[in-house]
N, C-alpha and C. Protein backbone atom coordinates (compact mmCIF):
# COMPACT_ATOMS: atom_id res chain seq x y z
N UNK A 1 81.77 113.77 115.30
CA UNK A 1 82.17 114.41 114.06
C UNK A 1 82.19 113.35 112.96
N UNK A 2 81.70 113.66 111.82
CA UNK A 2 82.10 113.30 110.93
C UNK A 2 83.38 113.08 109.81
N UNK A 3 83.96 112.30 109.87
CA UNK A 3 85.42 111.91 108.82
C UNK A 3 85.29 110.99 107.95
N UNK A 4 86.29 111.09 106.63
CA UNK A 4 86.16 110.66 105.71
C UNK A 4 87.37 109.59 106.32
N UNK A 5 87.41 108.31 105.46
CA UNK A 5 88.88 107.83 105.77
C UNK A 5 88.58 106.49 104.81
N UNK A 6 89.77 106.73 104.23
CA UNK A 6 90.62 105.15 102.94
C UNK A 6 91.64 105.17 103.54
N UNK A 7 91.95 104.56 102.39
CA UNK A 7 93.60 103.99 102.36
C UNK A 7 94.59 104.61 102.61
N UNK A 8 94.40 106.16 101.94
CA UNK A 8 95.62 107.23 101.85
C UNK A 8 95.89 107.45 103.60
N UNK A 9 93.99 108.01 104.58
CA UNK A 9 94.59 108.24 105.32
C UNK A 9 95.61 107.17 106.61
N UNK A 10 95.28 105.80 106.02
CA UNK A 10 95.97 104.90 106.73
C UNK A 10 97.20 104.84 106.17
N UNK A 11 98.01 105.16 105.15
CA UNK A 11 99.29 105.54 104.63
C UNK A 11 100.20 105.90 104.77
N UNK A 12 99.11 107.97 105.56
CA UNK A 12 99.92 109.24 106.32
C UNK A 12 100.04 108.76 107.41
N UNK A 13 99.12 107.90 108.28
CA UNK A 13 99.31 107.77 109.79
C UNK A 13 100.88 106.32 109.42
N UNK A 14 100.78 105.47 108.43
CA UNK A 14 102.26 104.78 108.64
C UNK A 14 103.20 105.86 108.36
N UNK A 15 102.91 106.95 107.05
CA UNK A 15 104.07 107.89 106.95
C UNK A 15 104.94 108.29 107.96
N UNK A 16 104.09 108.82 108.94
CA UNK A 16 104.24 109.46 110.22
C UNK A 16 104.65 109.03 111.20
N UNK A 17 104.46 107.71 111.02
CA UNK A 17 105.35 106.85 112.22
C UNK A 17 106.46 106.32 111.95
N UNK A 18 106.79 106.47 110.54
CA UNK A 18 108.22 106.11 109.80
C UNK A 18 109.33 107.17 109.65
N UNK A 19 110.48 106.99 110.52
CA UNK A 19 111.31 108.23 110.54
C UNK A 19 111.75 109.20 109.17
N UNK A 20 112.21 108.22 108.12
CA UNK A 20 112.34 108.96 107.35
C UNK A 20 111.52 109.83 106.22
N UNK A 21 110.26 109.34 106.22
CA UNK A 21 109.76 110.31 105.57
C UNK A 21 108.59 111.13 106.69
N UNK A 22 108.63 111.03 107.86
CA UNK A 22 107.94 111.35 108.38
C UNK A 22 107.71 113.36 108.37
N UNK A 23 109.09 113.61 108.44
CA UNK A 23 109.23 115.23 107.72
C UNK A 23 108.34 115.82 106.40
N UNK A 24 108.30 114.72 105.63
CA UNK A 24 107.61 114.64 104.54
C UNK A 24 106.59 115.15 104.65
N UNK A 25 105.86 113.91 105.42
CA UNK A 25 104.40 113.86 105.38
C UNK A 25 103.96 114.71 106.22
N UNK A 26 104.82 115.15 107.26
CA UNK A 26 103.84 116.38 108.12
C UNK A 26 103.86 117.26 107.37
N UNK A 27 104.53 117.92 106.34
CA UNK A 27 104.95 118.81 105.48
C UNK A 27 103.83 119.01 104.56
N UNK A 28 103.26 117.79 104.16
CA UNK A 28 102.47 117.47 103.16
C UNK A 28 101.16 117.86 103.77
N UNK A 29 100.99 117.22 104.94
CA UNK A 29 99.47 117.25 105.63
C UNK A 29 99.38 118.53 106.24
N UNK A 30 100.36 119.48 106.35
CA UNK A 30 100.07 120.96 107.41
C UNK A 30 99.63 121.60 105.96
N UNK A 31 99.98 121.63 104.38
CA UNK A 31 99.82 122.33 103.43
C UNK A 31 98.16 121.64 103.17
N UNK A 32 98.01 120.69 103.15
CA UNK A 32 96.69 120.29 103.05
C UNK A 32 95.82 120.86 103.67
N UNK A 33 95.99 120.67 104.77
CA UNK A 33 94.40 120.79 105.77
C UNK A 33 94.87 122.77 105.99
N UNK A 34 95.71 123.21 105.65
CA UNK A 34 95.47 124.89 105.22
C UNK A 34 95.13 125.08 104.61
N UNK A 35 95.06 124.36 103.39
CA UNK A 35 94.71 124.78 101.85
C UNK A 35 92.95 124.78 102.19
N UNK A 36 92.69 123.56 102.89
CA UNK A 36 90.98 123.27 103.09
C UNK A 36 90.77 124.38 104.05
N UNK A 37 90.93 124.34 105.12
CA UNK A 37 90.55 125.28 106.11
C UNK A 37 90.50 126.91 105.76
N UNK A 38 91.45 127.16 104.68
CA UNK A 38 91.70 128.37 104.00
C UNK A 38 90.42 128.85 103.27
N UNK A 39 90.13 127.52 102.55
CA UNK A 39 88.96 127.69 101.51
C UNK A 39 87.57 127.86 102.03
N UNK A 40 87.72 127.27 103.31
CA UNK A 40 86.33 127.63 103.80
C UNK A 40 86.23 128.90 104.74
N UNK A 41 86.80 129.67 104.85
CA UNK A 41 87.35 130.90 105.75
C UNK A 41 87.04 131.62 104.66
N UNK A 42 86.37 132.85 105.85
CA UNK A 42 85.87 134.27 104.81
C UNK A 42 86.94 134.86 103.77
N UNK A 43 86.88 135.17 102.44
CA UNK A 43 87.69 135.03 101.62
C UNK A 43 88.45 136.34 102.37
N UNK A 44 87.96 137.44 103.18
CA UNK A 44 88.62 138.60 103.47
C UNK A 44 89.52 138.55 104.88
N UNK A 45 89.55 137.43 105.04
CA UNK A 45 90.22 137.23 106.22
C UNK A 45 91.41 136.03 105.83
N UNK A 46 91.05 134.91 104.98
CA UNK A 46 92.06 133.74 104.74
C UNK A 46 93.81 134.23 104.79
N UNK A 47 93.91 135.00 103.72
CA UNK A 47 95.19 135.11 104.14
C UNK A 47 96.07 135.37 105.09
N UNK A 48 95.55 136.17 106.15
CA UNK A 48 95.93 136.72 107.34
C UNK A 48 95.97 135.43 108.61
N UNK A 49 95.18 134.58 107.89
CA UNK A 49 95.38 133.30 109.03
C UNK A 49 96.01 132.26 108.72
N UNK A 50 96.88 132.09 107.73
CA UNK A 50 97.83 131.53 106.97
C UNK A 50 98.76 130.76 108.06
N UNK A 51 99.34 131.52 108.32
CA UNK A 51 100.82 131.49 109.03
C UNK A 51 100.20 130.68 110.74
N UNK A 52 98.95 131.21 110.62
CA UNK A 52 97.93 130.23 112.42
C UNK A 52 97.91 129.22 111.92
N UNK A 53 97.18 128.83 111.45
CA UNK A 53 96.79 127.77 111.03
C UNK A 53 98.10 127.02 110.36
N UNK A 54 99.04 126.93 109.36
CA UNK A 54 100.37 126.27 109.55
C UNK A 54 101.30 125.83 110.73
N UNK A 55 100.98 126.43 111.50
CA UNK A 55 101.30 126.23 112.80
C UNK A 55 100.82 125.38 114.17
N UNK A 56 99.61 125.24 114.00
CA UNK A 56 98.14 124.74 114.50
C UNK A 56 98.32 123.37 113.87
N UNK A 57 98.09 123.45 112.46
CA UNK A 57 98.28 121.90 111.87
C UNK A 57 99.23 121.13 112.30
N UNK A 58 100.35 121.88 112.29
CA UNK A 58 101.98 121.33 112.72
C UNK A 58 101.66 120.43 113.95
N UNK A 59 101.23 121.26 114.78
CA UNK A 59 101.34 120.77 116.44
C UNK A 59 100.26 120.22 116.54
N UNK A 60 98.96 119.66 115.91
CA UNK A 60 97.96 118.67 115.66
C UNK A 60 98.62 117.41 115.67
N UNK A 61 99.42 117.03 114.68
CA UNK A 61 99.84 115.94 113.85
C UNK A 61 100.84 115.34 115.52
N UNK A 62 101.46 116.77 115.99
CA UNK A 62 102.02 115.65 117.30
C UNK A 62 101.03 114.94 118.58
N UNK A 63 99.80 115.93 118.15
CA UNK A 63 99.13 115.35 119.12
C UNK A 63 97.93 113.95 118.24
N UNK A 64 98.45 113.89 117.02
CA UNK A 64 97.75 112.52 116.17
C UNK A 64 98.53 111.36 117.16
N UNK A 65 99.80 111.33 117.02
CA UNK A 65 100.93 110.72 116.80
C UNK A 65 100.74 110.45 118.68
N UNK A 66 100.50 111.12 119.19
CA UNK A 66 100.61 110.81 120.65
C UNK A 66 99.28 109.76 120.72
N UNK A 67 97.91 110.31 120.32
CA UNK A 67 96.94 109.76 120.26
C UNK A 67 96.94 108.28 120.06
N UNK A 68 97.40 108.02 119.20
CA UNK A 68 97.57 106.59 118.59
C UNK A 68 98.59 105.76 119.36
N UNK A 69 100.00 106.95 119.90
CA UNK A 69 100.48 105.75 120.77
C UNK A 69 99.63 105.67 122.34
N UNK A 70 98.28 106.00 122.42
CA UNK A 70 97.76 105.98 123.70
C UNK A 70 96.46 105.06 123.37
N UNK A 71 96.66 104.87 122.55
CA UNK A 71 95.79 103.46 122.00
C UNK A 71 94.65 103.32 121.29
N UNK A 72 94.29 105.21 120.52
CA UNK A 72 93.56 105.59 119.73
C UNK A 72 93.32 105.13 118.66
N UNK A 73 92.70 104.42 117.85
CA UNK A 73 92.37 104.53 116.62
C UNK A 73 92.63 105.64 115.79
N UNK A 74 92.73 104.78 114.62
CA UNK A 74 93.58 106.05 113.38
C UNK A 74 92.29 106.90 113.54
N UNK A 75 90.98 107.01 113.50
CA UNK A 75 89.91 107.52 113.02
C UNK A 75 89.74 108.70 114.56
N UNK A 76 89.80 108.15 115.94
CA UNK A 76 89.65 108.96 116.84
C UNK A 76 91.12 109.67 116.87
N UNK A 77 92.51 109.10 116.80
CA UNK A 77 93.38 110.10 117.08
C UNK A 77 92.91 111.41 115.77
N UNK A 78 92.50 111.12 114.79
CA UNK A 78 92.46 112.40 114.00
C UNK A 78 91.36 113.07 114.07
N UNK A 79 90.50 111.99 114.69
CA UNK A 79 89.22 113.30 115.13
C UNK A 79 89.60 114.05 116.04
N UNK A 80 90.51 113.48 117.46
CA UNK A 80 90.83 114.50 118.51
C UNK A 80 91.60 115.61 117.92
N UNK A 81 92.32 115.67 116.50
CA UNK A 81 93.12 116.64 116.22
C UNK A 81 91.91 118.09 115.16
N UNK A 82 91.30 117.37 115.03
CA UNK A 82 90.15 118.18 114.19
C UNK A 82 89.00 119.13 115.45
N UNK A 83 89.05 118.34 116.57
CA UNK A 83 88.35 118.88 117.79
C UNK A 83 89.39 120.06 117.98
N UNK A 84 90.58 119.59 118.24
CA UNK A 84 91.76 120.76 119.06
C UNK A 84 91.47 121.88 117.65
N UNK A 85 91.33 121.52 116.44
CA UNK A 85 91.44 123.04 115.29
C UNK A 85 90.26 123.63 115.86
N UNK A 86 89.19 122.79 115.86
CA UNK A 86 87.55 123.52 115.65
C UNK A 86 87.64 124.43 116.98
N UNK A 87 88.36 124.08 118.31
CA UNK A 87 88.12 124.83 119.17
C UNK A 87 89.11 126.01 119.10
N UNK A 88 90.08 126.18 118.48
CA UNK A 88 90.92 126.90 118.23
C UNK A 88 90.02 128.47 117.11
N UNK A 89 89.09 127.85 116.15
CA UNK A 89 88.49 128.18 115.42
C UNK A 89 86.93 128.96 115.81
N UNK A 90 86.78 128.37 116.94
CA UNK A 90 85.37 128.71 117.83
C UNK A 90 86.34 129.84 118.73
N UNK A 91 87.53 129.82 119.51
CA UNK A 91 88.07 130.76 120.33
C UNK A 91 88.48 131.96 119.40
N UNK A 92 88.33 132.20 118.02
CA UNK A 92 88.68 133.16 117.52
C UNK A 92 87.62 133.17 116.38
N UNK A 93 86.16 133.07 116.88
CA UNK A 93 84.97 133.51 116.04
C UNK A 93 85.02 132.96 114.82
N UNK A 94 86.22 132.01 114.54
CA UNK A 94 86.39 131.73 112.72
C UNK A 94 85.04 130.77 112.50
N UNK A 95 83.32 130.98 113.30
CA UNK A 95 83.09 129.84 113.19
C UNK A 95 82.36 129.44 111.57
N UNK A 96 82.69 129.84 110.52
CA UNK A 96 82.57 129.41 108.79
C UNK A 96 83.56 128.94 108.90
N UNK A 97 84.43 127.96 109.36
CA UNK A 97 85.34 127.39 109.03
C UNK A 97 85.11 125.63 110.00
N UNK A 98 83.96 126.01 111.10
CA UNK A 98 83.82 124.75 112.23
C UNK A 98 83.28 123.62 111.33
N UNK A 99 83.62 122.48 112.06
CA UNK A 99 83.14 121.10 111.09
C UNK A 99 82.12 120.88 111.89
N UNK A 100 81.57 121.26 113.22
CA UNK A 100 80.88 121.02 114.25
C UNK A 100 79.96 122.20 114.78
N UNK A 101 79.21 122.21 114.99
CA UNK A 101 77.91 123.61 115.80
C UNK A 101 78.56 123.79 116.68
N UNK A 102 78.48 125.01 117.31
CA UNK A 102 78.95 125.53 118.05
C UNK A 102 78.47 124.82 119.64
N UNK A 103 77.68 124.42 119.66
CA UNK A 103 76.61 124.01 120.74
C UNK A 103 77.37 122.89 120.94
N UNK A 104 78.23 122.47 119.85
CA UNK A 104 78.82 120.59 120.40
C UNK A 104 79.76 120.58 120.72
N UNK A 105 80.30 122.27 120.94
CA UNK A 105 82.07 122.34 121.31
C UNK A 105 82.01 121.51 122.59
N UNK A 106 81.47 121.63 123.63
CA UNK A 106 81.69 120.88 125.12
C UNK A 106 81.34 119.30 125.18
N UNK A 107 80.45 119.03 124.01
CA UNK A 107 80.51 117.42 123.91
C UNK A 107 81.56 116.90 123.00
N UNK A 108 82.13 117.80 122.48
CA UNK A 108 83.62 116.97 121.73
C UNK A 108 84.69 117.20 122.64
N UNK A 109 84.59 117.65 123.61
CA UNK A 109 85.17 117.90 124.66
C UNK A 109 85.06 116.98 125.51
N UNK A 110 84.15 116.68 125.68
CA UNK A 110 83.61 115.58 126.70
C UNK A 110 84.43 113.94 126.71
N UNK A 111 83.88 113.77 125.12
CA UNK A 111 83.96 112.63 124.88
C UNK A 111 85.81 112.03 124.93
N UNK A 112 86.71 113.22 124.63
CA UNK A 112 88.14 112.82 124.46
C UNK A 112 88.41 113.83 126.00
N UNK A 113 87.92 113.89 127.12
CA UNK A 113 88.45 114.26 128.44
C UNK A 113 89.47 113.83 129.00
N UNK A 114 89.35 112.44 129.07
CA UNK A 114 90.82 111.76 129.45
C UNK A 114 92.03 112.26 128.42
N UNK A 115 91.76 112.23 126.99
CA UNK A 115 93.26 112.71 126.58
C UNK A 115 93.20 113.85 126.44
N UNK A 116 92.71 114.88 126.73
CA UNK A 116 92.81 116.14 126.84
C UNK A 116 92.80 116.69 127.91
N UNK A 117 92.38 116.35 129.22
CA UNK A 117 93.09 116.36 130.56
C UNK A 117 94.54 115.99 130.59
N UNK A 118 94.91 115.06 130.24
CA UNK A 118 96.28 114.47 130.58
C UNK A 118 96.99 115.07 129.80
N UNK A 119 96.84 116.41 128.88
CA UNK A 119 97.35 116.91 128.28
C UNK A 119 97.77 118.64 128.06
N UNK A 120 96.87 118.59 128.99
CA UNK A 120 96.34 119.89 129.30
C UNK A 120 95.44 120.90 128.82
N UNK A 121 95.10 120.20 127.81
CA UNK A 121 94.24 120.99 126.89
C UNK A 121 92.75 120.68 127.00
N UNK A 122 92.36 122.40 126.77
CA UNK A 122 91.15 122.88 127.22
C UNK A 122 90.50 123.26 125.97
N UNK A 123 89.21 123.59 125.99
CA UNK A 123 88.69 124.57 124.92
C UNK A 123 89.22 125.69 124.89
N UNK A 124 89.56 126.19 125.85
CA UNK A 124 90.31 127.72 126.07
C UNK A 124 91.58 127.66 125.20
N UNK A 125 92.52 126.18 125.60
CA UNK A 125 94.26 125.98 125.54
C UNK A 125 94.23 124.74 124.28
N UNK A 126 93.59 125.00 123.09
CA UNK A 126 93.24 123.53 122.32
C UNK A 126 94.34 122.93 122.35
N UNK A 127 95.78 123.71 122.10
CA UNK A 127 96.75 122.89 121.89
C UNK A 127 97.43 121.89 123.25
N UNK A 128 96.91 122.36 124.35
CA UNK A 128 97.98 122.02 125.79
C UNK A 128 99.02 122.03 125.65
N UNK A 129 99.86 120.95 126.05
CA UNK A 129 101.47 120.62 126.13
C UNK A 129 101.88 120.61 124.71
N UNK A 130 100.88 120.28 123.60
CA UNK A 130 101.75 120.43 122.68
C UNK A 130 101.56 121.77 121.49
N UNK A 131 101.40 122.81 122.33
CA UNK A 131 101.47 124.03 121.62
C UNK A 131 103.26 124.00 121.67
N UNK A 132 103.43 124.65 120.62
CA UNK A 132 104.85 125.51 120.16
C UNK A 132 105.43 126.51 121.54
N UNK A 133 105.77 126.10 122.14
CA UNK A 133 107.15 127.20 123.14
C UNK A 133 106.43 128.80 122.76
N UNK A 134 107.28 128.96 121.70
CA UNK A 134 106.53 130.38 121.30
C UNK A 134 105.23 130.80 120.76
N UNK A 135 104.65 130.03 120.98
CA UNK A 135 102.85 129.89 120.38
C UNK A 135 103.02 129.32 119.43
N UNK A 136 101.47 130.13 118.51
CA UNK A 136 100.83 130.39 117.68
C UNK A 136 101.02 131.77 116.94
N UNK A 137 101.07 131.99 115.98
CA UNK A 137 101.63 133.39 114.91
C UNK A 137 99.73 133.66 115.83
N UNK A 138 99.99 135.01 115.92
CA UNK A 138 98.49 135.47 115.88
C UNK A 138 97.50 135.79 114.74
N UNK A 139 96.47 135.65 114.58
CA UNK A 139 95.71 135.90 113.36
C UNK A 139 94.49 136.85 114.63
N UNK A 140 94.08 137.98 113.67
CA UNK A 140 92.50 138.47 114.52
C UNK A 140 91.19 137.75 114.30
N UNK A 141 90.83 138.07 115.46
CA UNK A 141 89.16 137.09 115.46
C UNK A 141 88.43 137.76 115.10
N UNK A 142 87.42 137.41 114.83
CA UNK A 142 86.09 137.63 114.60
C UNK A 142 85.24 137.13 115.14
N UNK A 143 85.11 138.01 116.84
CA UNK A 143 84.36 137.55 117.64
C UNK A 143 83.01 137.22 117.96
N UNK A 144 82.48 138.60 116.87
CA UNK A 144 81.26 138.91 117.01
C UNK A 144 80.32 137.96 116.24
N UNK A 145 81.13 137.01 115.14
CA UNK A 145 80.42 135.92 114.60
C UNK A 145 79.98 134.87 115.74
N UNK A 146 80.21 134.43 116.99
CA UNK A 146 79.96 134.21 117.90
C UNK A 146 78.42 134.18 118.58
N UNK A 147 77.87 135.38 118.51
CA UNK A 147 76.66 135.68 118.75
C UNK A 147 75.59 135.35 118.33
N UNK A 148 75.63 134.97 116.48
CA UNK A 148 74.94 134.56 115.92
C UNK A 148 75.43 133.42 114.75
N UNK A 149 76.70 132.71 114.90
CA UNK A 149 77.20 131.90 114.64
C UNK A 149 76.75 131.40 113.22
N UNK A 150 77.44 131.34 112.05
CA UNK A 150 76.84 130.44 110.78
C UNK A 150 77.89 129.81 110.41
N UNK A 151 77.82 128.24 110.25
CA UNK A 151 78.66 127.39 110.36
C UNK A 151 78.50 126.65 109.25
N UNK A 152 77.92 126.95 107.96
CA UNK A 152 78.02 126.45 106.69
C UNK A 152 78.63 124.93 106.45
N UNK A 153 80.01 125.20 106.56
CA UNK A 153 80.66 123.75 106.55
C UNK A 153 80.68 123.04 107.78
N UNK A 154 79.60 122.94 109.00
CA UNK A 154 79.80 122.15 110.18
C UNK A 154 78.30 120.90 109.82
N UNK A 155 78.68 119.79 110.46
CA UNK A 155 77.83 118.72 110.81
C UNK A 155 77.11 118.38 111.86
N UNK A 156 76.08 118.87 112.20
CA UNK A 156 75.57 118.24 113.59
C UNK A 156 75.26 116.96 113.88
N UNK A 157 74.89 116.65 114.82
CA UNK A 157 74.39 114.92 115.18
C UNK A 157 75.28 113.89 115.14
N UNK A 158 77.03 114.57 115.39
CA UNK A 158 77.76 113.40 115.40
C UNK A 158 78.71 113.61 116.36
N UNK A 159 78.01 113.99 117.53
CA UNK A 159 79.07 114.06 118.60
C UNK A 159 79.02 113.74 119.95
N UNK A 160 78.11 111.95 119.41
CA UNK A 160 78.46 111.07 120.32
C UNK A 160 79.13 109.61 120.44
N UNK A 161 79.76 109.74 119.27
CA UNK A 161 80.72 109.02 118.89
C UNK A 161 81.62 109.31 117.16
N UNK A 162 82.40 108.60 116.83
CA UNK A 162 83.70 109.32 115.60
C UNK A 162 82.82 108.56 114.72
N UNK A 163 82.40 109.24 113.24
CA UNK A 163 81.69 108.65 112.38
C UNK A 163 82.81 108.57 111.24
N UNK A 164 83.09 107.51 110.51
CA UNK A 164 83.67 107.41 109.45
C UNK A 164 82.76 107.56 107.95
N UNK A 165 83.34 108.30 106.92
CA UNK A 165 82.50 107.75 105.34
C UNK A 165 83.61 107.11 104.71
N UNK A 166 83.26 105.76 104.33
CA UNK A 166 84.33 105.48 103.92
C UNK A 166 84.52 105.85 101.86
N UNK A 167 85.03 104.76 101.27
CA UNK A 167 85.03 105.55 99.54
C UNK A 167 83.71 105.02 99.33
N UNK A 168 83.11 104.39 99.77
CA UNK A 168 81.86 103.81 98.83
C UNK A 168 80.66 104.61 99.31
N UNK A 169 81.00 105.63 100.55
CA UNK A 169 79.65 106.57 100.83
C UNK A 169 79.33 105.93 102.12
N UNK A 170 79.76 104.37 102.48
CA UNK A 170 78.93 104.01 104.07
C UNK A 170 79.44 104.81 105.12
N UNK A 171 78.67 105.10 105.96
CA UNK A 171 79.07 105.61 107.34
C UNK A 171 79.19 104.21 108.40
N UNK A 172 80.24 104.44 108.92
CA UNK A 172 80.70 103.80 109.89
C UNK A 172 81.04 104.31 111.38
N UNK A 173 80.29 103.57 112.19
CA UNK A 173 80.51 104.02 113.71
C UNK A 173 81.86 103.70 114.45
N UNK A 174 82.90 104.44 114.61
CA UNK A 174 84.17 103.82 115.05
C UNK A 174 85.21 103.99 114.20
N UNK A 175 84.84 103.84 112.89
CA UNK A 175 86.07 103.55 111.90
C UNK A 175 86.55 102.37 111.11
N UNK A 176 87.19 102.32 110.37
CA UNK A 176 87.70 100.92 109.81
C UNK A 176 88.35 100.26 110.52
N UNK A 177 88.66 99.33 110.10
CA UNK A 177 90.01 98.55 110.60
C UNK A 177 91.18 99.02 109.73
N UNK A 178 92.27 99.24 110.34
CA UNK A 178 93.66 99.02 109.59
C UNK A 178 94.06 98.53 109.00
N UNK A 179 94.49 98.71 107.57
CA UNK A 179 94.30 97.48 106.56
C UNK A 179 96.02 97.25 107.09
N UNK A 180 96.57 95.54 106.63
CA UNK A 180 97.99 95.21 107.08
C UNK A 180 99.19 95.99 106.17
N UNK A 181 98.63 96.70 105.17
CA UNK A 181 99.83 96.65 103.89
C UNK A 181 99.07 98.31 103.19
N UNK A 182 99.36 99.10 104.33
CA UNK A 182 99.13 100.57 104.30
C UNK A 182 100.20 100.42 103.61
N UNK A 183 100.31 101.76 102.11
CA UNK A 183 101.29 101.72 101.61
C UNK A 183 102.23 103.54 101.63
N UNK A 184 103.02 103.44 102.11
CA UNK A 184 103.85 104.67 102.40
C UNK A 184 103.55 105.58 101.24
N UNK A 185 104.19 105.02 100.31
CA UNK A 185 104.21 105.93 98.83
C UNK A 185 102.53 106.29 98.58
N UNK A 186 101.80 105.99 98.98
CA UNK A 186 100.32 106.75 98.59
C UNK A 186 100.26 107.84 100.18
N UNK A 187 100.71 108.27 100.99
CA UNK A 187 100.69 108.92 101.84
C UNK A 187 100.72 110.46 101.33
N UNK A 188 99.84 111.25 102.13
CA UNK A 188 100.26 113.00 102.20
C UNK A 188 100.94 113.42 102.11
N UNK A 189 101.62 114.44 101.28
CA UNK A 189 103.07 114.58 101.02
C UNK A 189 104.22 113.83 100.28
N UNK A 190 103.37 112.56 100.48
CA UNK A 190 105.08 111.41 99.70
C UNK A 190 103.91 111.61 98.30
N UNK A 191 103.23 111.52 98.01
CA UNK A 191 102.24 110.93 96.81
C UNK A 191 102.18 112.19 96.46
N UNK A 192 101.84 112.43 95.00
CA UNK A 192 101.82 114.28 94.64
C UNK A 192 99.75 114.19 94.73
N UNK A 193 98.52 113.17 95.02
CA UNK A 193 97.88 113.41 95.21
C UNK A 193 96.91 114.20 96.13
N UNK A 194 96.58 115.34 96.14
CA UNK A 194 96.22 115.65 97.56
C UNK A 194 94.96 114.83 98.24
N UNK A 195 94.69 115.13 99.24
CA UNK A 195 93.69 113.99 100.08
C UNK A 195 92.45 115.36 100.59
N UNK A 196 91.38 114.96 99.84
CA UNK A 196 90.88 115.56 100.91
C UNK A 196 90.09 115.46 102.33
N UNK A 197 90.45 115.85 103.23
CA UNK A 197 90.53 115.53 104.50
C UNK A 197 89.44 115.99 105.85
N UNK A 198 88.59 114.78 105.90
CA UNK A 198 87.83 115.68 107.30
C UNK A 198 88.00 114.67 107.87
């Protein structure tokens, strides 16, 4: 898959590991990546998947946060959390909303097996262990997009390893490095800038 990543998103990932504003920033980043995911969702369906997807984001961010303490890179723990939406998004036909072809669901699968085994999560179960007790709010699918699939906002050819763009347009195989002096206050949620996020 393809991801964008600066400074900000090295910011949210210190936000997030910092207790006190860490409420913040998940706060900040579940309104974000709805607001995007919203926008690319059939305009006659977005609202009704509101309340999924707030929920979905929520329980992403714990599985960022696990990612990274399992020795992920900022760039792969948030790709594995963008894999767990897209399959969430492919299991309920939303596929105008996939960042990925449908055809690459089992190689983004592939490639993060170990932490998605040890987690329980499947293409079937995107969230595993860290779904919500009481789920997911339900939203209806749209299955039948399935059959003949149009994926407008998806990228092919990047799902055999995490591609970064960074601000200047280069693509990078792997990701950046961590800069030492990520700064909190430019983070998701703490900063009134929004980020936009793949």
């Amino acid at each position: 898959m393809k991801l964008r990543q600066n400074a900000r998103h090295f910011a949210s990932r210190k936000a997030l590991e910092t207790p006190v504003v860490r409420s913040v920033a998940t706060s900040g980043l579940v309104r974000l990546h709805t607001k995007v995911f919203l926008g690319k969702a059939d305009p006659a369906h977005a609202d009704e998947r509101k309340a999924h997807l707030d929920a979905l984001f929520d329980a992403t961010i714990d599985a960022y946060l696990r990612a990274l303490q399992d020795g992920y890179s900022e760039a792969e723990a948030r790709e594995i959390t963008h894999v767990q939406a897209n399959f969430d998004f492919y299991n309920h036909g939303w596929t105008e909303m996939m960042e990925f072809p449908t055809d690459e669901v089992e190689a983004h699968y592939d490639r993060y097996r170990e932490f998605f085994e040890t987690w329980d999560i499947t293409i079937d179960a995107p969230l595993g262990q860290f779904a919500p007790p009481e789920g997911l709010p339900e939203a209806p699918s749209t299955p039948e997009r399935l059959e003949d699939p149009e994926h407008p906002h998806a990228e092919g050819g990047f799902a055999d390893d995490v591609y970064v763009e960074t601000d200047d347009g280069e693509l990078v195989v792997g990701g950046q490095d961590e800069p030492a002096d990520a700064d909190v206050s430019k983070a998701v949620g703490v900063s009134d800038d929004d980020l936009e996020d793949r």
